[in-house]
PDB file of N, CA and C in Angstrom:
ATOM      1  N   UNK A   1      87.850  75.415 128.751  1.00  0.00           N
ATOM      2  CA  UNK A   1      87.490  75.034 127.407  1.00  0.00           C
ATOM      3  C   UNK A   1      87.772  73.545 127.227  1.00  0.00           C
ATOM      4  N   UNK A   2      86.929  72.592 126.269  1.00  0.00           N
ATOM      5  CA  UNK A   2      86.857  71.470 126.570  1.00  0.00           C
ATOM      6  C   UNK A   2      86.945  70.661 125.077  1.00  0.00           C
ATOM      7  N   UNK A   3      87.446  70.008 124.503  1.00  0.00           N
ATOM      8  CA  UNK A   3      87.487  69.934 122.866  1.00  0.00           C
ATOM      9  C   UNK A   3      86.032  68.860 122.566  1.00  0.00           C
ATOM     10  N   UNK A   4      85.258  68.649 123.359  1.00  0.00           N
ATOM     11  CA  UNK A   4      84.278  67.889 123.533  1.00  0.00           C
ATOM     12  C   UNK A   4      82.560  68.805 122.911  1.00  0.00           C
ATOM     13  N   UNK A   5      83.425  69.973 123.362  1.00  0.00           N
ATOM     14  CA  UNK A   5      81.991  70.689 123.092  1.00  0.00           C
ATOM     15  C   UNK A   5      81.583  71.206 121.488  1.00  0.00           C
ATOM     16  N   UNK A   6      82.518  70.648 120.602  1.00  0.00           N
ATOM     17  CA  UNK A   6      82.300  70.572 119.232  1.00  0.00           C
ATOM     18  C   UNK A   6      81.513  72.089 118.742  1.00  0.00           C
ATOM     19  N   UNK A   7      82.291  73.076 119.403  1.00  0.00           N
ATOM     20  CA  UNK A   7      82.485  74.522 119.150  1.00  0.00           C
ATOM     21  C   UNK A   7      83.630  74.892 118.269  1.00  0.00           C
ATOM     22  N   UNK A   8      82.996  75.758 117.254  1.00  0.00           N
ATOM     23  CA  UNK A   8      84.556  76.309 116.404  1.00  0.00           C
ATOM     24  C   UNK A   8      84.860  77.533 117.115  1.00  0.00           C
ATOM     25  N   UNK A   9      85.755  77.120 118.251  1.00  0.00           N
ATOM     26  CA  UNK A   9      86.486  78.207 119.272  1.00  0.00           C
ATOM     27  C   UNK A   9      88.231  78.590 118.997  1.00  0.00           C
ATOM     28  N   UNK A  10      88.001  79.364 118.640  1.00  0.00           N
ATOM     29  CA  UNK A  10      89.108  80.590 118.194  1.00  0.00           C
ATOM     30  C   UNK A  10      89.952  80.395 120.230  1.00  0.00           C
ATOM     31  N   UNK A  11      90.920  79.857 120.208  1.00  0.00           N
ATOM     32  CA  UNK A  11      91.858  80.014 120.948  1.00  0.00           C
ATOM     33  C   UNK A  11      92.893  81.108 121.521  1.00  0.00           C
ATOM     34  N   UNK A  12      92.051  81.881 121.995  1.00  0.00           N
ATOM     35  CA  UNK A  12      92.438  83.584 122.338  1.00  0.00           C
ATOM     36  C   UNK A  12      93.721  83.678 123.506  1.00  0.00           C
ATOM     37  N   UNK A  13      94.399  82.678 123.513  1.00  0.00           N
ATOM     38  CA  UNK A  13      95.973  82.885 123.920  1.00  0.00           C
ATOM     39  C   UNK A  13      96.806  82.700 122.792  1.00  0.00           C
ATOM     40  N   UNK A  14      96.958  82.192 121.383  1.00  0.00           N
ATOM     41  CA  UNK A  14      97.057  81.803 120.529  1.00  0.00           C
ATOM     42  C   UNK A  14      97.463  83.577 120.169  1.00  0.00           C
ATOM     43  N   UNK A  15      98.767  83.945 119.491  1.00  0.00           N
ATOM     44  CA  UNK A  15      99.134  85.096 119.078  1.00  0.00           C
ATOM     45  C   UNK A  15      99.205  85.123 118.017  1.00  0.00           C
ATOM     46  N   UNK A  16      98.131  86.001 117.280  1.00  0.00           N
ATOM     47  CA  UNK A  16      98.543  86.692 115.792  1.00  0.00           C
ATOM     48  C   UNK A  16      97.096  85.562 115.581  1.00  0.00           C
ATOM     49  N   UNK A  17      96.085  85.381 115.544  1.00  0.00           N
ATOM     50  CA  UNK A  17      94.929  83.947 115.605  1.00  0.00           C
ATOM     51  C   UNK A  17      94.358  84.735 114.012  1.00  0.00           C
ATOM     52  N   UNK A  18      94.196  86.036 113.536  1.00  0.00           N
ATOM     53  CA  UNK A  18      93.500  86.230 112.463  1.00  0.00           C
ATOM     54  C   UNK A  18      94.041  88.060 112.048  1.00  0.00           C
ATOM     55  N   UNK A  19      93.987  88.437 111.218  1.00  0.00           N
ATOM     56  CA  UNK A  19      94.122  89.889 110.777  1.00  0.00           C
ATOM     57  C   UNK A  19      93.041  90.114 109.373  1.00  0.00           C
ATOM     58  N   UNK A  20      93.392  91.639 109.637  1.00  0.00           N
ATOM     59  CA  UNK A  20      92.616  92.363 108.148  1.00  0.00           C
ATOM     60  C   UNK A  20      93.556  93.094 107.923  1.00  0.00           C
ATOM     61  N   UNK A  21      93.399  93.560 106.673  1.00  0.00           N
ATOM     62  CA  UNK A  21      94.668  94.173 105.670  1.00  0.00           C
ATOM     63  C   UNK A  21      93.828  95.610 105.508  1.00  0.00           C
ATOM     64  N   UNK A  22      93.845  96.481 105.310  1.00  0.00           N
ATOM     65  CA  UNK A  22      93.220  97.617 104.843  1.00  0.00           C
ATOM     66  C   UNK A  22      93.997  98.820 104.169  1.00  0.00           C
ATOM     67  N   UNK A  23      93.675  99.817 103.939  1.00  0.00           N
ATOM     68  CA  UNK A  23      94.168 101.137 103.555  1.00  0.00           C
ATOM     69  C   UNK A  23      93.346 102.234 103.862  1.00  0.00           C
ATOM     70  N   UNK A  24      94.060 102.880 104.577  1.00  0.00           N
ATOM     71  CA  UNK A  24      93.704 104.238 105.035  1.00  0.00           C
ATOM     72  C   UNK A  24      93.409 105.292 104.009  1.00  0.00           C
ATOM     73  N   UNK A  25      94.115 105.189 103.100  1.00  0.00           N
ATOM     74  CA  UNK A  25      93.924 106.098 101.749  1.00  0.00           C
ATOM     75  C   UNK A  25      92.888 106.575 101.346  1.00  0.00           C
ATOM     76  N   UNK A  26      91.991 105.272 101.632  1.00  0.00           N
ATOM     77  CA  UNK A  26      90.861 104.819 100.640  1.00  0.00           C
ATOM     78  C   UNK A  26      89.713 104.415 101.748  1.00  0.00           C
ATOM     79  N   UNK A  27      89.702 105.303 102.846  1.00  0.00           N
ATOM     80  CA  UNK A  27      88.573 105.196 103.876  1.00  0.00           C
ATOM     81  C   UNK A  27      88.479 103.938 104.423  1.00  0.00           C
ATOM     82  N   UNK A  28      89.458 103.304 104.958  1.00  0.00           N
ATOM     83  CA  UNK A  28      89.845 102.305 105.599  1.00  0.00           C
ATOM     84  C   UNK A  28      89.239 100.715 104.550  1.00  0.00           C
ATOM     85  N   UNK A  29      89.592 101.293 103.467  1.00  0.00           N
ATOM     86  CA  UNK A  29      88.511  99.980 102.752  1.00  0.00           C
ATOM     87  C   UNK A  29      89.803  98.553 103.086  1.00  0.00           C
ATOM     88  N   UNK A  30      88.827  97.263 103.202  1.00  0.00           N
ATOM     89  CA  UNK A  30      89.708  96.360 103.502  1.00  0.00           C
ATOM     90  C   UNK A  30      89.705  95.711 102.432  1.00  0.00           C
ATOM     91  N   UNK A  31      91.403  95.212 102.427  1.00  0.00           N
ATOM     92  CA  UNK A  31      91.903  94.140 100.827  1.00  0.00           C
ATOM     93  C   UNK A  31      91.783  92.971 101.126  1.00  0.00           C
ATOM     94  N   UNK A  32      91.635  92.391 102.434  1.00  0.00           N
ATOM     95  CA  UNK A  32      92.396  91.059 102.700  1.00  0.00           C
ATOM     96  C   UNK A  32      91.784  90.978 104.185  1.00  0.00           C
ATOM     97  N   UNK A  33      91.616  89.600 104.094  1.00  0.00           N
ATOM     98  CA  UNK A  33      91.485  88.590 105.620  1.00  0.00           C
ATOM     99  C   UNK A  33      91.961  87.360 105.996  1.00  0.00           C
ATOM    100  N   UNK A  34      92.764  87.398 106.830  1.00  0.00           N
ATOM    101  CA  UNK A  34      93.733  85.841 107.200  1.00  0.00           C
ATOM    102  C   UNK A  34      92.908  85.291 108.717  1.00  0.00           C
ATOM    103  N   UNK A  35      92.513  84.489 108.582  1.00  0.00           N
ATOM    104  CA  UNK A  35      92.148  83.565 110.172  1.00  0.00           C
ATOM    105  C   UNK A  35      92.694  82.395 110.137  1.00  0.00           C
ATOM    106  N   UNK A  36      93.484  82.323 111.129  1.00  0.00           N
ATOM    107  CA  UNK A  36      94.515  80.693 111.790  1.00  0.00           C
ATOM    108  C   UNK A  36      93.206  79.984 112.802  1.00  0.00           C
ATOM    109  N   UNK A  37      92.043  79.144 112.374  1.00  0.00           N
ATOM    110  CA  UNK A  37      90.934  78.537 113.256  1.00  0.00           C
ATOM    111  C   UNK A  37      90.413  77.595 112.452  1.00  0.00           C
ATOM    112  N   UNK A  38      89.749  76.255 113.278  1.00  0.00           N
ATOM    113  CA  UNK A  38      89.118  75.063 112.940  1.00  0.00           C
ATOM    114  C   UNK A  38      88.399  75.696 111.891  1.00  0.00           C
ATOM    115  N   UNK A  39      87.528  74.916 110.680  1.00  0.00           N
ATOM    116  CA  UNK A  39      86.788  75.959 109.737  1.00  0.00           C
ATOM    117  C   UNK A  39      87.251  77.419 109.041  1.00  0.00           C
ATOM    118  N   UNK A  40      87.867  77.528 109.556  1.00  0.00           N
ATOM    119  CA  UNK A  40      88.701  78.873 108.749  1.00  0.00           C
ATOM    120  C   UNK A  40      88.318  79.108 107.525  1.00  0.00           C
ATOM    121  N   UNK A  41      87.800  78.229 106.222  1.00  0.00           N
ATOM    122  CA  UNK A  41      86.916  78.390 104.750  1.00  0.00           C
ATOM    123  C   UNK A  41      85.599  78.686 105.216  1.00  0.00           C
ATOM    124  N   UNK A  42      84.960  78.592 106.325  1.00  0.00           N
ATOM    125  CA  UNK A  42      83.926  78.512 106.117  1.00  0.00           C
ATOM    126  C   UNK A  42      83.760  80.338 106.397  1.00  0.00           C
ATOM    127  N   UNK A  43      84.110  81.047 107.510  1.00  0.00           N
ATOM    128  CA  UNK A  43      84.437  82.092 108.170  1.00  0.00           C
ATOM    129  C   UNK A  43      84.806  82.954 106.857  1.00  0.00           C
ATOM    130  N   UNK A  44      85.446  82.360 106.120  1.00  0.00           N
ATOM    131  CA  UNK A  44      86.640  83.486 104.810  1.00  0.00           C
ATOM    132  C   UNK A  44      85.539  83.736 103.987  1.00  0.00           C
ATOM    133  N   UNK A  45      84.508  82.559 103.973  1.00  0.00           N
ATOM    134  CA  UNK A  45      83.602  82.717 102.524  1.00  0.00           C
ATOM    135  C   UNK A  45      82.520  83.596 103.370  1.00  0.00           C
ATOM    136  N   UNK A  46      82.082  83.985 104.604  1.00  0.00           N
ATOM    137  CA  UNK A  46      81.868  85.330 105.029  1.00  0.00           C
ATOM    138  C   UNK A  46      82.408  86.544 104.396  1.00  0.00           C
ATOM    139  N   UNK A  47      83.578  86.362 104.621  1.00  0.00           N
ATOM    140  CA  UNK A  47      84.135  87.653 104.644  1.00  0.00           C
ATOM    141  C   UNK A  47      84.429  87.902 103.184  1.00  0.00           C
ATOM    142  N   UNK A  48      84.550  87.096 102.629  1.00  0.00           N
ATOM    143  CA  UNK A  48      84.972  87.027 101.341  1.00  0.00           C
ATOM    144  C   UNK A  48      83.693  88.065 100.443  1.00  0.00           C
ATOM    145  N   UNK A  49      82.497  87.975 100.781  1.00  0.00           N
ATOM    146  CA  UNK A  49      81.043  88.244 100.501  1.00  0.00           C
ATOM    147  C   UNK A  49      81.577  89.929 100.681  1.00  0.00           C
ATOM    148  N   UNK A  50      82.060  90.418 102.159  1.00  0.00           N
ATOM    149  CA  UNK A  50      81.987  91.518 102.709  1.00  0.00           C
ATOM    150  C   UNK A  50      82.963  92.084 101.610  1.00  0.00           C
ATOM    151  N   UNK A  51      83.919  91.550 101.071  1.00  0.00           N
ATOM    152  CA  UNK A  51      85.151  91.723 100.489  1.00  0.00           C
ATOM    153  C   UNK A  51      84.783  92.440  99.113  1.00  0.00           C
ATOM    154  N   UNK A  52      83.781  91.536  98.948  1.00  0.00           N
ATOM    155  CA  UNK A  52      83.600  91.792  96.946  1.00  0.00           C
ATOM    156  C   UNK A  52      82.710  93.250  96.908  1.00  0.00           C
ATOM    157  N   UNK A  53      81.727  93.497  98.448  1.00  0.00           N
ATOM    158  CA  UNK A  53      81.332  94.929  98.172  1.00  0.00           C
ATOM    159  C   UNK A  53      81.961  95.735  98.658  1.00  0.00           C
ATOM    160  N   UNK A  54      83.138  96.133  98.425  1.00  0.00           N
ATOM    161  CA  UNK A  54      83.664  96.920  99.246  1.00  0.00           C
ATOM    162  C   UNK A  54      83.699  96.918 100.713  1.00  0.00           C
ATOM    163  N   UNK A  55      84.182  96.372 101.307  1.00  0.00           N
ATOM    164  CA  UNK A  55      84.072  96.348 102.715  1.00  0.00           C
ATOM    165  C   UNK A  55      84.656  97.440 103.539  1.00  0.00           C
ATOM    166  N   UNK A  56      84.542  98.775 104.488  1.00  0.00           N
ATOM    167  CA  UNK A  56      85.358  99.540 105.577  1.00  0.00           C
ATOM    168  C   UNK A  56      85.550  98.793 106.399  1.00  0.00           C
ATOM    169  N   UNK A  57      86.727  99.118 107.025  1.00  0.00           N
ATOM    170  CA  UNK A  57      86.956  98.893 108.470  1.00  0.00           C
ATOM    171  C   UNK A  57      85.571  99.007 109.489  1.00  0.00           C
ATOM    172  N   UNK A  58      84.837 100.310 109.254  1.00  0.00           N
ATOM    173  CA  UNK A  58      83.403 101.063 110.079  1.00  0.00           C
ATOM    174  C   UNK A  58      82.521  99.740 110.082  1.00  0.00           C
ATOM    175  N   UNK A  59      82.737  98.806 108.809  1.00  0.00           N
ATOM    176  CA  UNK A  59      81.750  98.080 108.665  1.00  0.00           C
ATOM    177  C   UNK A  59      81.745  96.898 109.959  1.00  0.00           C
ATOM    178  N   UNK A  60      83.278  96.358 109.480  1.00  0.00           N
ATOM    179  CA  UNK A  60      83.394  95.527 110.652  1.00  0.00           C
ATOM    180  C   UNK A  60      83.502  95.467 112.220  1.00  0.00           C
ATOM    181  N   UNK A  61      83.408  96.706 112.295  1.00  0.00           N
ATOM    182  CA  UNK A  61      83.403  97.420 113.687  1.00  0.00           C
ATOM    183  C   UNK A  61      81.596  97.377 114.463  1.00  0.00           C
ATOM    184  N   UNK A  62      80.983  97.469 113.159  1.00  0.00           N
ATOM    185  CA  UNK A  62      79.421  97.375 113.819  1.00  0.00           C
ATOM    186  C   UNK A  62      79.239  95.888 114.128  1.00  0.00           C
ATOM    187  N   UNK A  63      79.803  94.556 114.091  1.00  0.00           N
ATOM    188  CA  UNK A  63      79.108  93.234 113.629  1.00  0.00           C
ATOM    189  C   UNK A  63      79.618  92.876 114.939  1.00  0.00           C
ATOM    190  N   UNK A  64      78.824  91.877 115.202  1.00  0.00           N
ATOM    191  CA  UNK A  64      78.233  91.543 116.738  1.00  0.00           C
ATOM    192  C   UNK A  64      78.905  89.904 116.482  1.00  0.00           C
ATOM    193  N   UNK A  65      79.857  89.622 117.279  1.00  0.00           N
ATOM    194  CA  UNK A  65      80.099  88.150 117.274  1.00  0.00           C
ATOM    195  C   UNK A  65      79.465  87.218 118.348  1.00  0.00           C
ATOM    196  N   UNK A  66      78.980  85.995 117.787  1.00  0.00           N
ATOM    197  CA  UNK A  66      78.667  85.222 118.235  1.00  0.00           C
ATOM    198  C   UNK A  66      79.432  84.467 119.263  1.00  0.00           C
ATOM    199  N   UNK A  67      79.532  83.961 120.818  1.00  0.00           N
ATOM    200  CA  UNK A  67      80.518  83.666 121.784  1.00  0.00           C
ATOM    201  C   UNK A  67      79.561  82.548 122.340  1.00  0.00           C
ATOM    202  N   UNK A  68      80.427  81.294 122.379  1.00  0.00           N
ATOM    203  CA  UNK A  68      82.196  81.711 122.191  1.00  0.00           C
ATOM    204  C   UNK A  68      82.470  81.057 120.785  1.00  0.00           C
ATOM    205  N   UNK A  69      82.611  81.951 119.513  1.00  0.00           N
ATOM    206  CA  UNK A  69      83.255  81.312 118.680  1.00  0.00           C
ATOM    207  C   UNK A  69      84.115  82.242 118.257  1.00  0.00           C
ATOM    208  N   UNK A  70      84.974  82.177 116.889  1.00  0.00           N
ATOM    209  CA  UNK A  70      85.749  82.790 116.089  1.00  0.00           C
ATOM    210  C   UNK A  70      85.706  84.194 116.079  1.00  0.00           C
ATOM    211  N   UNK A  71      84.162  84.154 115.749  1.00  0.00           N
ATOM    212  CA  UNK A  71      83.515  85.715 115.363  1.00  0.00           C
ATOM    213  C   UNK A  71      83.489  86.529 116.376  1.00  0.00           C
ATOM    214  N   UNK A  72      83.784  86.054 117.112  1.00  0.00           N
ATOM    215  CA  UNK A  72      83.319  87.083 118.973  1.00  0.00           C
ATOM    216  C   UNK A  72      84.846  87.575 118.954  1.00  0.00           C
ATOM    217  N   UNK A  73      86.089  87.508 118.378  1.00  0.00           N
ATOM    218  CA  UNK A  73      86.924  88.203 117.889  1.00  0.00           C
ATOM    219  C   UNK A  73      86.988  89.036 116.768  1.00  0.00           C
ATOM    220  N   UNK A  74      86.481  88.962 116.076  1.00  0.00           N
ATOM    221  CA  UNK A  74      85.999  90.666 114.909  1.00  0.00           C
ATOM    222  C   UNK A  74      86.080  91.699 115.763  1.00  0.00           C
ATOM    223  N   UNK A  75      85.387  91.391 116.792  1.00  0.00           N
ATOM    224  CA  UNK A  75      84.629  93.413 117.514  1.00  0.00           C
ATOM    225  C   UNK A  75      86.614  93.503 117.860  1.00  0.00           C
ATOM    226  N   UNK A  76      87.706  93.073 118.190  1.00  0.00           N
ATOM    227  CA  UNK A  76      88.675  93.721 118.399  1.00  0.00           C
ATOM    228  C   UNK A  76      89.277  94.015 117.509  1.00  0.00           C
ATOM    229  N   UNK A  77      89.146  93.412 116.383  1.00  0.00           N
ATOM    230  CA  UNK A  77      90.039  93.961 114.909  1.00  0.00           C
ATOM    231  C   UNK A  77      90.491  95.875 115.201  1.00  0.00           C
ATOM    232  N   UNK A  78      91.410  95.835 114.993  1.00  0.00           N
ATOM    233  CA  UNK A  78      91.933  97.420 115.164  1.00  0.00           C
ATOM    234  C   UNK A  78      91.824  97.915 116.440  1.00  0.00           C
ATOM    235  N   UNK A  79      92.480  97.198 117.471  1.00  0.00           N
ATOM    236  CA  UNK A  79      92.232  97.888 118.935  1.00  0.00           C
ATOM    237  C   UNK A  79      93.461  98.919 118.546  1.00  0.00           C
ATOM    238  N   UNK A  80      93.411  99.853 119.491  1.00  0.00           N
ATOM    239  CA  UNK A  80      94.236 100.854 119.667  1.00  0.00           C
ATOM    240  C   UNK A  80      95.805 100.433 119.532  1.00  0.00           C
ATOM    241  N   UNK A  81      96.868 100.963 118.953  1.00  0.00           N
ATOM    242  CA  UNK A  81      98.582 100.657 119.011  1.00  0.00           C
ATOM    243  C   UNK A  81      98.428  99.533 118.183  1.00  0.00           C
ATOM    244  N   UNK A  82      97.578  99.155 117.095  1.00  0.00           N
ATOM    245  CA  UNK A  82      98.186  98.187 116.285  1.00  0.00           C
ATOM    246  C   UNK A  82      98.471  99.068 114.673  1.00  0.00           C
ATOM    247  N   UNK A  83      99.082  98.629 114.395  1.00  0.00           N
ATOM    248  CA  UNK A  83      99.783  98.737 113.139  1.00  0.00           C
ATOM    249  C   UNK A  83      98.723  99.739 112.045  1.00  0.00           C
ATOM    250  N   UNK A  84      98.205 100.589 111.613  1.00  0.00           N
ATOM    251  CA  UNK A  84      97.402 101.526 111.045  1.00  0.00           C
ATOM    252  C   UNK A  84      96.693 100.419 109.448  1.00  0.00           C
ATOM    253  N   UNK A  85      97.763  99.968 109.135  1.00  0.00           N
ATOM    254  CA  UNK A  85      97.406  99.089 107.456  1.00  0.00           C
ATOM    255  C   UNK A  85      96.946  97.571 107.731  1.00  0.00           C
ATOM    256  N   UNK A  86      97.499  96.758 108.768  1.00  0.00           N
ATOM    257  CA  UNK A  86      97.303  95.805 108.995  1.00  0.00           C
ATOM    258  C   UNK A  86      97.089  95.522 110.457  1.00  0.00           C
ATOM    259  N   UNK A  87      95.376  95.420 110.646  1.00  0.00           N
ATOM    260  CA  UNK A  87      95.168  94.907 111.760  1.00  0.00           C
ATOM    261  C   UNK A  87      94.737  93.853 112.328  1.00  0.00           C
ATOM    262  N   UNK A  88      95.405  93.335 113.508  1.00  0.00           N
ATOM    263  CA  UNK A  88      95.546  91.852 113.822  1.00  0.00           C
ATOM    264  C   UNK A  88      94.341  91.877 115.161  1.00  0.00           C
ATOM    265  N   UNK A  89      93.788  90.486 115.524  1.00  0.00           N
ATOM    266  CA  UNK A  89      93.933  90.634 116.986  1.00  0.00           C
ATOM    267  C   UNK A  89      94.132  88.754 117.283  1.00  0.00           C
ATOM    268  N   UNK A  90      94.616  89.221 118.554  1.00  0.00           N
ATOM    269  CA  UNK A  90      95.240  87.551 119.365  1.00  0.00           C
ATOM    270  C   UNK A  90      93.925  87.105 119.777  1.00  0.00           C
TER     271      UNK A  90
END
């Protein structure tokens, strides 16, 4: 990786890089999204959109990220052994 290539690249050794907040209660609907990345407002006002209609977990599980950027980390949100309410990925 090269800082030349004027990519907003999400640094995937970087631990804890973004999470979603959710509740199981309520069919995994999500409350909340934190991303630590270059542009990080621009990414939130995505999600922010997903946020105001109700967003599931199911939802974000279908969306296809673009690589190599930020988004090509979504498809792991909630891998297996993380935390049930708050899921992270590195």
């Amino acid at each position: 990786m090269t800082d030349d290539l004027g990519l907003d690249i999400v640094r995937v050794n970087r631990a804890k890089s973004g999470k979603i907040i959710g509740r199981r209660e309520q069919s995994d609907l999500i409350l909340g999204f934190h991303i630590l990345t270059p542009n990080a407002g621009e990414i939130t006002q995505g999600f922010a959109i997903a946020l105001k209609f109700d967003a599931k977990k199911a939802n974000f599980d279908r969306l296809i990220g673009i690589h190599p950027t930020a988004s090509s980390e979504n498809s792991k949100l909630g891998e297996p052994g993380l935390h049930p309410i708050t899921q992270s990925y590195n």
